[in-house]
N, C-alpha and C. Protein backbone atom coordinates (compact mmCIF):
# COMPACT_ATOMS: atom_id res chain seq x y z
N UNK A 1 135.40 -29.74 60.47
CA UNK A 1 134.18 -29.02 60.70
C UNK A 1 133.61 -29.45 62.05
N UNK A 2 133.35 -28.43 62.91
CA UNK A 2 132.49 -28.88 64.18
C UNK A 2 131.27 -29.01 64.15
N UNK A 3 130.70 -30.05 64.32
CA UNK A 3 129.12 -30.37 64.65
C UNK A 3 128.85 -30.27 66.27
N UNK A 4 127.79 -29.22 66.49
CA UNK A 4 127.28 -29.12 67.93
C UNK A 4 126.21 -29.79 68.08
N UNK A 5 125.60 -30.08 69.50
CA UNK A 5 124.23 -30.42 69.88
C UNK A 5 124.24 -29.84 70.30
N UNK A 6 122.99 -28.67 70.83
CA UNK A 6 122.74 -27.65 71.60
C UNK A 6 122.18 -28.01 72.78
N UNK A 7 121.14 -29.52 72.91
CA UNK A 7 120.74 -29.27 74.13
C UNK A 7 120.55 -31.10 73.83
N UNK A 8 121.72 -32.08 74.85
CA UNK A 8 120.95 -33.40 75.27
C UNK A 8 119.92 -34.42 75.74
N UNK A 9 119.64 -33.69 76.31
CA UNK A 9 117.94 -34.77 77.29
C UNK A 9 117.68 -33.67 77.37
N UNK A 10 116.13 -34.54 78.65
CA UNK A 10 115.14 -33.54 78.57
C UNK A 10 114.97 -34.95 80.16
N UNK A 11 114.66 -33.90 80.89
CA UNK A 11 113.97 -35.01 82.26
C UNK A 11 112.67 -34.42 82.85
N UNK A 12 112.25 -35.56 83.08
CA UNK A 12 110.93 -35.50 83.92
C UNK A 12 111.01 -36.07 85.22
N UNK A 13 110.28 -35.18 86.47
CA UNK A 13 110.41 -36.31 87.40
C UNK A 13 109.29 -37.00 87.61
N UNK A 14 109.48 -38.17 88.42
CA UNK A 14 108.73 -39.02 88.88
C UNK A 14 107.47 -38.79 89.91
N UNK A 15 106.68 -39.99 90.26
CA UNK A 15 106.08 -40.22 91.44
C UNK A 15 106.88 -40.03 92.61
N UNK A 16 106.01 -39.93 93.82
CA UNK A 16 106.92 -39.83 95.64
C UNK A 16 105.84 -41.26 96.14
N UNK A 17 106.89 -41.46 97.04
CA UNK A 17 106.60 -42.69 98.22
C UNK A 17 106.38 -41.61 99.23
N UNK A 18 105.39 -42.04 100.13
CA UNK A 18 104.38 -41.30 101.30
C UNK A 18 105.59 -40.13 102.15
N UNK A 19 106.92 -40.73 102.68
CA UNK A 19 107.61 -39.97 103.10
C UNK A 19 108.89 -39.31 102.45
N UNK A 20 108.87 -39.78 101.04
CA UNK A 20 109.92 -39.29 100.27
C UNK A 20 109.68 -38.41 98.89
N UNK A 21 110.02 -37.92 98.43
CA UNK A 21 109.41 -37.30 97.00
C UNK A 21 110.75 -36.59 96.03
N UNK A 22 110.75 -36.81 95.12
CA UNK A 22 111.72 -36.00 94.25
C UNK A 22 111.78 -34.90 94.26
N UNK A 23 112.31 -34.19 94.46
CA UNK A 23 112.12 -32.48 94.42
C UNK A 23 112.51 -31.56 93.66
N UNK A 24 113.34 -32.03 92.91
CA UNK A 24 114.34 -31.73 91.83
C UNK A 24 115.61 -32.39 90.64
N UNK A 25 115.10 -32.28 89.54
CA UNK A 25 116.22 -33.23 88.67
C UNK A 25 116.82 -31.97 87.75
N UNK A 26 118.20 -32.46 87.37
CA UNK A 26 118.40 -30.98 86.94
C UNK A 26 119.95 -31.54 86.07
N UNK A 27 120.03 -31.53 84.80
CA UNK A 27 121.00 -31.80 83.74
C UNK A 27 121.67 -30.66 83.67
N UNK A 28 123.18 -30.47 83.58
CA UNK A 28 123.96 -29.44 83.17
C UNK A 28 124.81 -30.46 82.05
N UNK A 29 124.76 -30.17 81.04
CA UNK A 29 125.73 -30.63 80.21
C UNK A 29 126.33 -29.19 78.99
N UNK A 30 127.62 -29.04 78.40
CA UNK A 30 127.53 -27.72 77.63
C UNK A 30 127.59 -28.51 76.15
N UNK A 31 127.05 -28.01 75.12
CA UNK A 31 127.37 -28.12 73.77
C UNK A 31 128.16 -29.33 73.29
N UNK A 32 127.35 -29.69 72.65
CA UNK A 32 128.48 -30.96 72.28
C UNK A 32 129.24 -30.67 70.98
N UNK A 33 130.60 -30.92 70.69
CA UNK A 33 131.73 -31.32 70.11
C UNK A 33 132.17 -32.27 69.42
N UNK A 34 132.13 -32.39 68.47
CA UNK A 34 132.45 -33.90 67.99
C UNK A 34 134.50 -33.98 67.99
N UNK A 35 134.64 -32.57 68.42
CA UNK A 35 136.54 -32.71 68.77
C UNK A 35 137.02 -33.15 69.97
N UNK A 36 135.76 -33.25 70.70
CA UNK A 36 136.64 -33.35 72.33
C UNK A 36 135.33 -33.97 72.74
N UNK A 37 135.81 -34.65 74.19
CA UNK A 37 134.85 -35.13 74.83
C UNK A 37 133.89 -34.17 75.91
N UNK A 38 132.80 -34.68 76.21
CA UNK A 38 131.95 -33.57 77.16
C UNK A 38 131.83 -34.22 78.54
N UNK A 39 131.77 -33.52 79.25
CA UNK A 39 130.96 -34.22 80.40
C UNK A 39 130.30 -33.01 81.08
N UNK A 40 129.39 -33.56 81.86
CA UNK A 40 128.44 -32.48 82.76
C UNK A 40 127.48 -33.39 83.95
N UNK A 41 127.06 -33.02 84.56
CA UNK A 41 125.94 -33.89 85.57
C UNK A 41 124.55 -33.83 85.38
N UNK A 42 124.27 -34.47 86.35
CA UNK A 42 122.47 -35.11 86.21
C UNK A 42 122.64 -35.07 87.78
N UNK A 43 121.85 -34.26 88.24
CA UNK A 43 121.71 -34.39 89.78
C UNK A 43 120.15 -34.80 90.15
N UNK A 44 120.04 -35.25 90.86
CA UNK A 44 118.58 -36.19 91.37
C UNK A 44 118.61 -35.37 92.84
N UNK A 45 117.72 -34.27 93.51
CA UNK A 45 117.38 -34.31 94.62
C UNK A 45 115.93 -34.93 95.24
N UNK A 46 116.59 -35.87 96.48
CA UNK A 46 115.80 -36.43 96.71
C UNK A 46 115.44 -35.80 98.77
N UNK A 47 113.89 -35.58 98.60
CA UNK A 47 113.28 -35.02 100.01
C UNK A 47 112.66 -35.91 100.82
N UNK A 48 112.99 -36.50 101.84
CA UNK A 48 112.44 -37.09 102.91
C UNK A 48 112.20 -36.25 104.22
N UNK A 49 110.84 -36.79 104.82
CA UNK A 49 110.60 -35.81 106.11
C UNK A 49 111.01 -36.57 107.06
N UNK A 50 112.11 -37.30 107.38
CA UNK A 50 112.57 -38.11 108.60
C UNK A 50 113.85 -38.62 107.77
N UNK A 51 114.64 -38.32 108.31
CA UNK A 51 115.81 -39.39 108.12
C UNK A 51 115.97 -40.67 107.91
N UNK A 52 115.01 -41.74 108.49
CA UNK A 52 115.15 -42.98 108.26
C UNK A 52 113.99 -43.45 107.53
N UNK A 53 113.40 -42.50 106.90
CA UNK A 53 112.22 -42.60 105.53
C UNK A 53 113.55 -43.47 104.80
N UNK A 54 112.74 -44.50 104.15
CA UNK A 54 113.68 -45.22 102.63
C UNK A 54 112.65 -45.47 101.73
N UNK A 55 113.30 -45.42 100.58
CA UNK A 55 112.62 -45.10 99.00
C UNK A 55 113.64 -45.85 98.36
N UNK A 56 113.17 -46.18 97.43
CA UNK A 56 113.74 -46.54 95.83
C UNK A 56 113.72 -46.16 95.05
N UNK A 57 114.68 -45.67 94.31
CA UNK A 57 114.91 -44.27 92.90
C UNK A 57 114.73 -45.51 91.91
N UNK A 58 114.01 -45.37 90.96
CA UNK A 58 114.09 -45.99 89.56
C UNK A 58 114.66 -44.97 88.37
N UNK A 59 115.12 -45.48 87.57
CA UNK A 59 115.11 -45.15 86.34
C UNK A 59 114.53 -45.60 85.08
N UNK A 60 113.43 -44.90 84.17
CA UNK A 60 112.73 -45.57 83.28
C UNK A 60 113.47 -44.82 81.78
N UNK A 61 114.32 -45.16 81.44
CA UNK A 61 115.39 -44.62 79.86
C UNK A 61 115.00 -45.88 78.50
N UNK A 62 114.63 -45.09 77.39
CA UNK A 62 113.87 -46.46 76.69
C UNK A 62 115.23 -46.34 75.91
N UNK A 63 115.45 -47.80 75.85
CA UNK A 63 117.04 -48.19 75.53
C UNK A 63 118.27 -47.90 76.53
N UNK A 64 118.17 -47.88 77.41
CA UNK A 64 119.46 -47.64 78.25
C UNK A 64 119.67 -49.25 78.56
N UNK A 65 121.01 -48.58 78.32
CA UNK A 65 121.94 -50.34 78.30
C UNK A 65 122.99 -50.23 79.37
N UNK A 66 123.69 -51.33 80.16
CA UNK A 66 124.47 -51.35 81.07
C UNK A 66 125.48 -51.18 80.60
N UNK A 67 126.90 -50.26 81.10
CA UNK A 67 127.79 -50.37 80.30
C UNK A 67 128.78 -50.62 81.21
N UNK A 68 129.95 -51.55 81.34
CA UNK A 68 130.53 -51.39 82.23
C UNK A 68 130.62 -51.22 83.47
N UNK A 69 131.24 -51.08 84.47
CA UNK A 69 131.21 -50.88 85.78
C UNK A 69 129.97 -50.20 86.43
N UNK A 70 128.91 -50.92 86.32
CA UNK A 70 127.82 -49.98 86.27
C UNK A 70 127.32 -48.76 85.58
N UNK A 71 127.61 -48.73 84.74
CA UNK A 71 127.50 -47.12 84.12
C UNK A 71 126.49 -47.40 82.77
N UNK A 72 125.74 -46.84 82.55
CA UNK A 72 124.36 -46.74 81.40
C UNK A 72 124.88 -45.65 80.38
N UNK A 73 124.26 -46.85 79.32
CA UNK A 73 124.63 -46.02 77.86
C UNK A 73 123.00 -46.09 77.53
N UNK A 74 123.48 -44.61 77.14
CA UNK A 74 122.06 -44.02 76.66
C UNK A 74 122.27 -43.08 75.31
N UNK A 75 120.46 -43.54 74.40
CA UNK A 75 121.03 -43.17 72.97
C UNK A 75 120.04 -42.07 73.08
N UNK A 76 120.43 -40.94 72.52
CA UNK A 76 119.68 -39.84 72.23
C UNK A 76 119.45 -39.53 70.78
N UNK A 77 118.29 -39.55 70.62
CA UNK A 77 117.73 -39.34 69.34
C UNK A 77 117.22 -37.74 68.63
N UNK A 78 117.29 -37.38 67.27
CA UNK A 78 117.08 -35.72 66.98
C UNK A 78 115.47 -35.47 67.45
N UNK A 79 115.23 -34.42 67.68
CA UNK A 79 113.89 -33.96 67.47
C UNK A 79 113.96 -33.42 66.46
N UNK A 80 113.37 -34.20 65.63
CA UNK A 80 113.11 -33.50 64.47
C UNK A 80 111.85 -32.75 63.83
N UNK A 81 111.65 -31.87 63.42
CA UNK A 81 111.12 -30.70 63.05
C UNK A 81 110.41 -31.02 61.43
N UNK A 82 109.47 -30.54 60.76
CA UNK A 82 109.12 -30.62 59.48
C UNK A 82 110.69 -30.36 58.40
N UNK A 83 110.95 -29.22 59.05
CA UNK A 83 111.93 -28.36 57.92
C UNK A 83 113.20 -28.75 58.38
N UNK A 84 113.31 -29.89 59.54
CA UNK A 84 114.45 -30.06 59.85
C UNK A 84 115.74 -30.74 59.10
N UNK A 85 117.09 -30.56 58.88
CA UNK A 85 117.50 -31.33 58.36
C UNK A 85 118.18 -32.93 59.22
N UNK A 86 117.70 -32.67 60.59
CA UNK A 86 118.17 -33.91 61.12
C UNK A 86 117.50 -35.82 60.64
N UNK A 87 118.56 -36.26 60.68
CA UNK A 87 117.83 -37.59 60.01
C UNK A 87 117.81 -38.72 60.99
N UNK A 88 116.95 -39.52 61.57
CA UNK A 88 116.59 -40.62 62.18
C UNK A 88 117.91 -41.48 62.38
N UNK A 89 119.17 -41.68 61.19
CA UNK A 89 120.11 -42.48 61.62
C UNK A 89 121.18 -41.24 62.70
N UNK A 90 121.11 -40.24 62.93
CA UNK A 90 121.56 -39.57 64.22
C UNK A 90 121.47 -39.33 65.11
N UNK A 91 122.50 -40.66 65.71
CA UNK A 91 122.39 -40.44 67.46
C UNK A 91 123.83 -40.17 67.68
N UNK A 92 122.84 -39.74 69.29
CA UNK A 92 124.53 -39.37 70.35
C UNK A 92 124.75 -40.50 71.20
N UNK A 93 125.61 -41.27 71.58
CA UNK A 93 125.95 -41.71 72.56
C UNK A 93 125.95 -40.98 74.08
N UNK A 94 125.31 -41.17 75.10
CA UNK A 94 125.85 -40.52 76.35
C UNK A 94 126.31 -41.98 77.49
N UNK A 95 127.32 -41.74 78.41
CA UNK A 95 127.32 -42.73 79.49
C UNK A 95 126.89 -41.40 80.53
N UNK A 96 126.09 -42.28 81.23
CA UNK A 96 125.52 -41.59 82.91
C UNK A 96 126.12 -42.81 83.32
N UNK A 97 127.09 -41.81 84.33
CA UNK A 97 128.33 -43.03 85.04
C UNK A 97 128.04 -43.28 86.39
N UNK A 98 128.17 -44.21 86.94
CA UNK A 98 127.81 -45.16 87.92
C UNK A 98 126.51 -44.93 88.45
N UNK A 99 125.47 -45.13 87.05
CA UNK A 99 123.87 -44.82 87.25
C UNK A 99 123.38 -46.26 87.07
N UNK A 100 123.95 -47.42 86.90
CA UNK A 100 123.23 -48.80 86.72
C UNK A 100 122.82 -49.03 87.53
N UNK A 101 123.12 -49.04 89.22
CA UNK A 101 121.68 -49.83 90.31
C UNK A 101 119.86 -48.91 89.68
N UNK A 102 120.03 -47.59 89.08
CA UNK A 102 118.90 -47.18 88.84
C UNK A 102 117.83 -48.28 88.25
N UNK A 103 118.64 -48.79 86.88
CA UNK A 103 117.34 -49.14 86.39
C UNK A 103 116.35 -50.50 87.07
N UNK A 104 117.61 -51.08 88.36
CA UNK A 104 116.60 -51.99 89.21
C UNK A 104 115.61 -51.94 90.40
N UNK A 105 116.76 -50.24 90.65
CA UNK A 105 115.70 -49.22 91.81
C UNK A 105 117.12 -49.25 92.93
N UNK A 106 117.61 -47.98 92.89
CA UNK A 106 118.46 -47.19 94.25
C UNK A 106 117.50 -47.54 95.32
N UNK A 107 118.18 -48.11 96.47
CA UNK A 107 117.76 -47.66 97.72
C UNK A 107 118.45 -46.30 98.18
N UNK A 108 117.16 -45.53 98.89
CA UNK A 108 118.04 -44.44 99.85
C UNK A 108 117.32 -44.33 101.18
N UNK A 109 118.06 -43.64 102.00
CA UNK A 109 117.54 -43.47 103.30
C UNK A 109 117.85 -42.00 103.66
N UNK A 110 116.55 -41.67 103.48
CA UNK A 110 116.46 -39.69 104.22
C UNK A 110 116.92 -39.21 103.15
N UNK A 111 117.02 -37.86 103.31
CA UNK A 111 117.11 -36.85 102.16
C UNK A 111 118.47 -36.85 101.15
N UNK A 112 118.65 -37.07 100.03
CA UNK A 112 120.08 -37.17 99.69
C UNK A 112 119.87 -36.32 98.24
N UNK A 113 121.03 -35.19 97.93
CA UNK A 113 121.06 -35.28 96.32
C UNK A 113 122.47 -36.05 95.37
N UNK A 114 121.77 -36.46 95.14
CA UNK A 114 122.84 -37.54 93.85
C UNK A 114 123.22 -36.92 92.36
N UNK A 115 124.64 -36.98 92.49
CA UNK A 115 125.30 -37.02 91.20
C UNK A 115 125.71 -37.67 90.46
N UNK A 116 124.58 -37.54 89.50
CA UNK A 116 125.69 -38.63 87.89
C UNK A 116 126.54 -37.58 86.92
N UNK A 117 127.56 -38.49 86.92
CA UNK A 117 128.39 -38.08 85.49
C UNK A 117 128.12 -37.97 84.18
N UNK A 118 127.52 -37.34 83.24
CA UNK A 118 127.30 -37.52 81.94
C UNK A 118 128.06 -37.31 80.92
N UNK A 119 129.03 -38.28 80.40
CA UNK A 119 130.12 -37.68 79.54
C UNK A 119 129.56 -38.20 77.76
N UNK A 120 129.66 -37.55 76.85
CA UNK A 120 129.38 -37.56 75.79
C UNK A 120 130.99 -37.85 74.91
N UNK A 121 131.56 -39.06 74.30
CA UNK A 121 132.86 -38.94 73.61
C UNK A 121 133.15 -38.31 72.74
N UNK A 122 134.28 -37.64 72.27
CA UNK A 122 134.46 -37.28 70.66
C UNK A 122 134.17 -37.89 69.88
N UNK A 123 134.30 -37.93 68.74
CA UNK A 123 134.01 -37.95 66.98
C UNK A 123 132.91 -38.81 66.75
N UNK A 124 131.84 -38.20 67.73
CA UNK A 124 130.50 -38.99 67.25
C UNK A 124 129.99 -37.72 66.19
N UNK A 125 129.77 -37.75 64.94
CA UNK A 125 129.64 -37.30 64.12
C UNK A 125 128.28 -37.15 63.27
N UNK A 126 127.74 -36.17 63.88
CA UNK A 126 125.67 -36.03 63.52
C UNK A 126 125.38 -34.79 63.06
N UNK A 127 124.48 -34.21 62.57
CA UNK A 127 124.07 -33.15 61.83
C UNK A 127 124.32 -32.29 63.00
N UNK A 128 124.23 -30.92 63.59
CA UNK A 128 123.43 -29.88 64.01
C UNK A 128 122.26 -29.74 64.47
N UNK A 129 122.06 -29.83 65.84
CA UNK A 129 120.35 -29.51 66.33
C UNK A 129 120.01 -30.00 67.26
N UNK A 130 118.78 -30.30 68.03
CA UNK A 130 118.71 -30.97 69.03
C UNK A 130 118.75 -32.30 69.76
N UNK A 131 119.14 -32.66 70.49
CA UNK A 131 119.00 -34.32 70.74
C UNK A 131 118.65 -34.34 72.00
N UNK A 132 117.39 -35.48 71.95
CA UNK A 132 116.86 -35.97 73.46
C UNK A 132 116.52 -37.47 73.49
N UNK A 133 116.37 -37.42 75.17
CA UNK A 133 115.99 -39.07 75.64
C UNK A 133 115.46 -38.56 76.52
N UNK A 134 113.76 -39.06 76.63
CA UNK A 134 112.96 -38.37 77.81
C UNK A 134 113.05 -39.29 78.96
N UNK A 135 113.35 -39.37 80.15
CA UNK A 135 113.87 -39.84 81.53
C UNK A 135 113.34 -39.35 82.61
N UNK A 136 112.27 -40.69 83.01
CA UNK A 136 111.76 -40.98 83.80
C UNK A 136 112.14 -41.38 85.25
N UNK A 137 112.06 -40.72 86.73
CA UNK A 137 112.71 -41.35 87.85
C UNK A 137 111.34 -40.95 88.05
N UNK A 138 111.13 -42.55 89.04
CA UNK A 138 109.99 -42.83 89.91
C UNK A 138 110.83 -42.76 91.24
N UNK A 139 109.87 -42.94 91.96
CA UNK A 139 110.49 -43.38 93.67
C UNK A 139 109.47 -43.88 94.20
N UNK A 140 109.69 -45.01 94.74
CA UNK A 140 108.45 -46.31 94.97
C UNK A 140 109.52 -46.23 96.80
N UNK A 141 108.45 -46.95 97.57
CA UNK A 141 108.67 -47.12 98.98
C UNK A 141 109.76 -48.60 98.68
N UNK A 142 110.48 -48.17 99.83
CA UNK A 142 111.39 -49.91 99.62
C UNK A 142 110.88 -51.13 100.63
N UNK A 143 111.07 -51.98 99.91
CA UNK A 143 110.54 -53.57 100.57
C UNK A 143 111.86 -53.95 101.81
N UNK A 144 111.26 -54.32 102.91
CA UNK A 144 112.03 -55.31 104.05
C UNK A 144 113.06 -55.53 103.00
C-alpha cells in the first residue's frame, strides 16, 4: 500500500542586514512515497546591493540535527486537524544536504541563490496527509 505526503515544510523568510536581504525561499519537493526515495530543493535567494556586501544566512529548524558530512536531519511533524486521522507518533525524516554551516550562520558575499538538496528515504511508513517543519532563515551582517 502507498502512503503519500502531499506537502513537506512550510518556510518563512527571515530578517535583512542593511545591504543584504532575502528575497526569496522556495521548496520544490513532489509527493512522498514510502516505495522510493524523494528528493527536490530548497533554494535560498539571497539580494545584495554591492557585491562585496557580506551577510550571514542562519538557519532556525526546531530539532534539526547534524547528519553527516554536513547535512541536517530534519523531523517533520502532521498537522493535524480535529477530524484528522494523523497521529503525533508520525514523522518524516528529511536530510537538507550540505545545509550544516546554516545552523552556525553561512557567510556570503553579494548576491547569491543557494541550493539545498532535500531527499526524503523510502519505507518511512506514516498515515496520509500533511507534514511540516516551520523554517526560519535570518541574515544578520557578518563580524571581521
Amino acid at each position: 500500500m502507498i502512503k503519500q505526503i502531499v506537502t513537506l515544510a512550510l518556510i518563512m523568510a527571515g530578517f535583512a542586514q542593511a545591504g543584504c536581504v532575502i528575497q526569496q525561499t522556495q521548496l520544490t519537493l513532489p509527493d512522498y512515497s514510502a516505495l522510493q526515495d524523494v528528493a527536490g530543493s530548497l533554494d535560498v535567494v539571497v539580494r545584495c546591493d554591492s557585491a562585496l556586501d557580506e551577510a550571514t544566512l542562519m538557519l532556525l529548524a526546531p530539532g534539526a540535527q547534524r547528519s553527516g558530512a554536513d547535512h541536517l536531519l530534519l523531523t517533520l511533524e502532521p498537522l493535524t486537524l480535529p477530524e484528522s486521522s494523523l497521529s503525533r507518533s508520525d514523522t518524516v525524516q528529511v536530510t537538507l544536504v550540505s545545509a550544516g554551516p546554516l545552523l552556525g550562520g553561512l557567510r556570503l558575499t553579494g548576491s547569491q541563490t543557494l541550493r539545498f538538496t532535500v531527499r526524503a528515504a523510502r519505507n518511512q511508513w506514516v498515515t496520509t496527509g500533511f507534514y511540516a517543519l516551520p523554517l526560519t532563515f535570518s541574515l544578520g551582517q557578518s563580524l571581521p
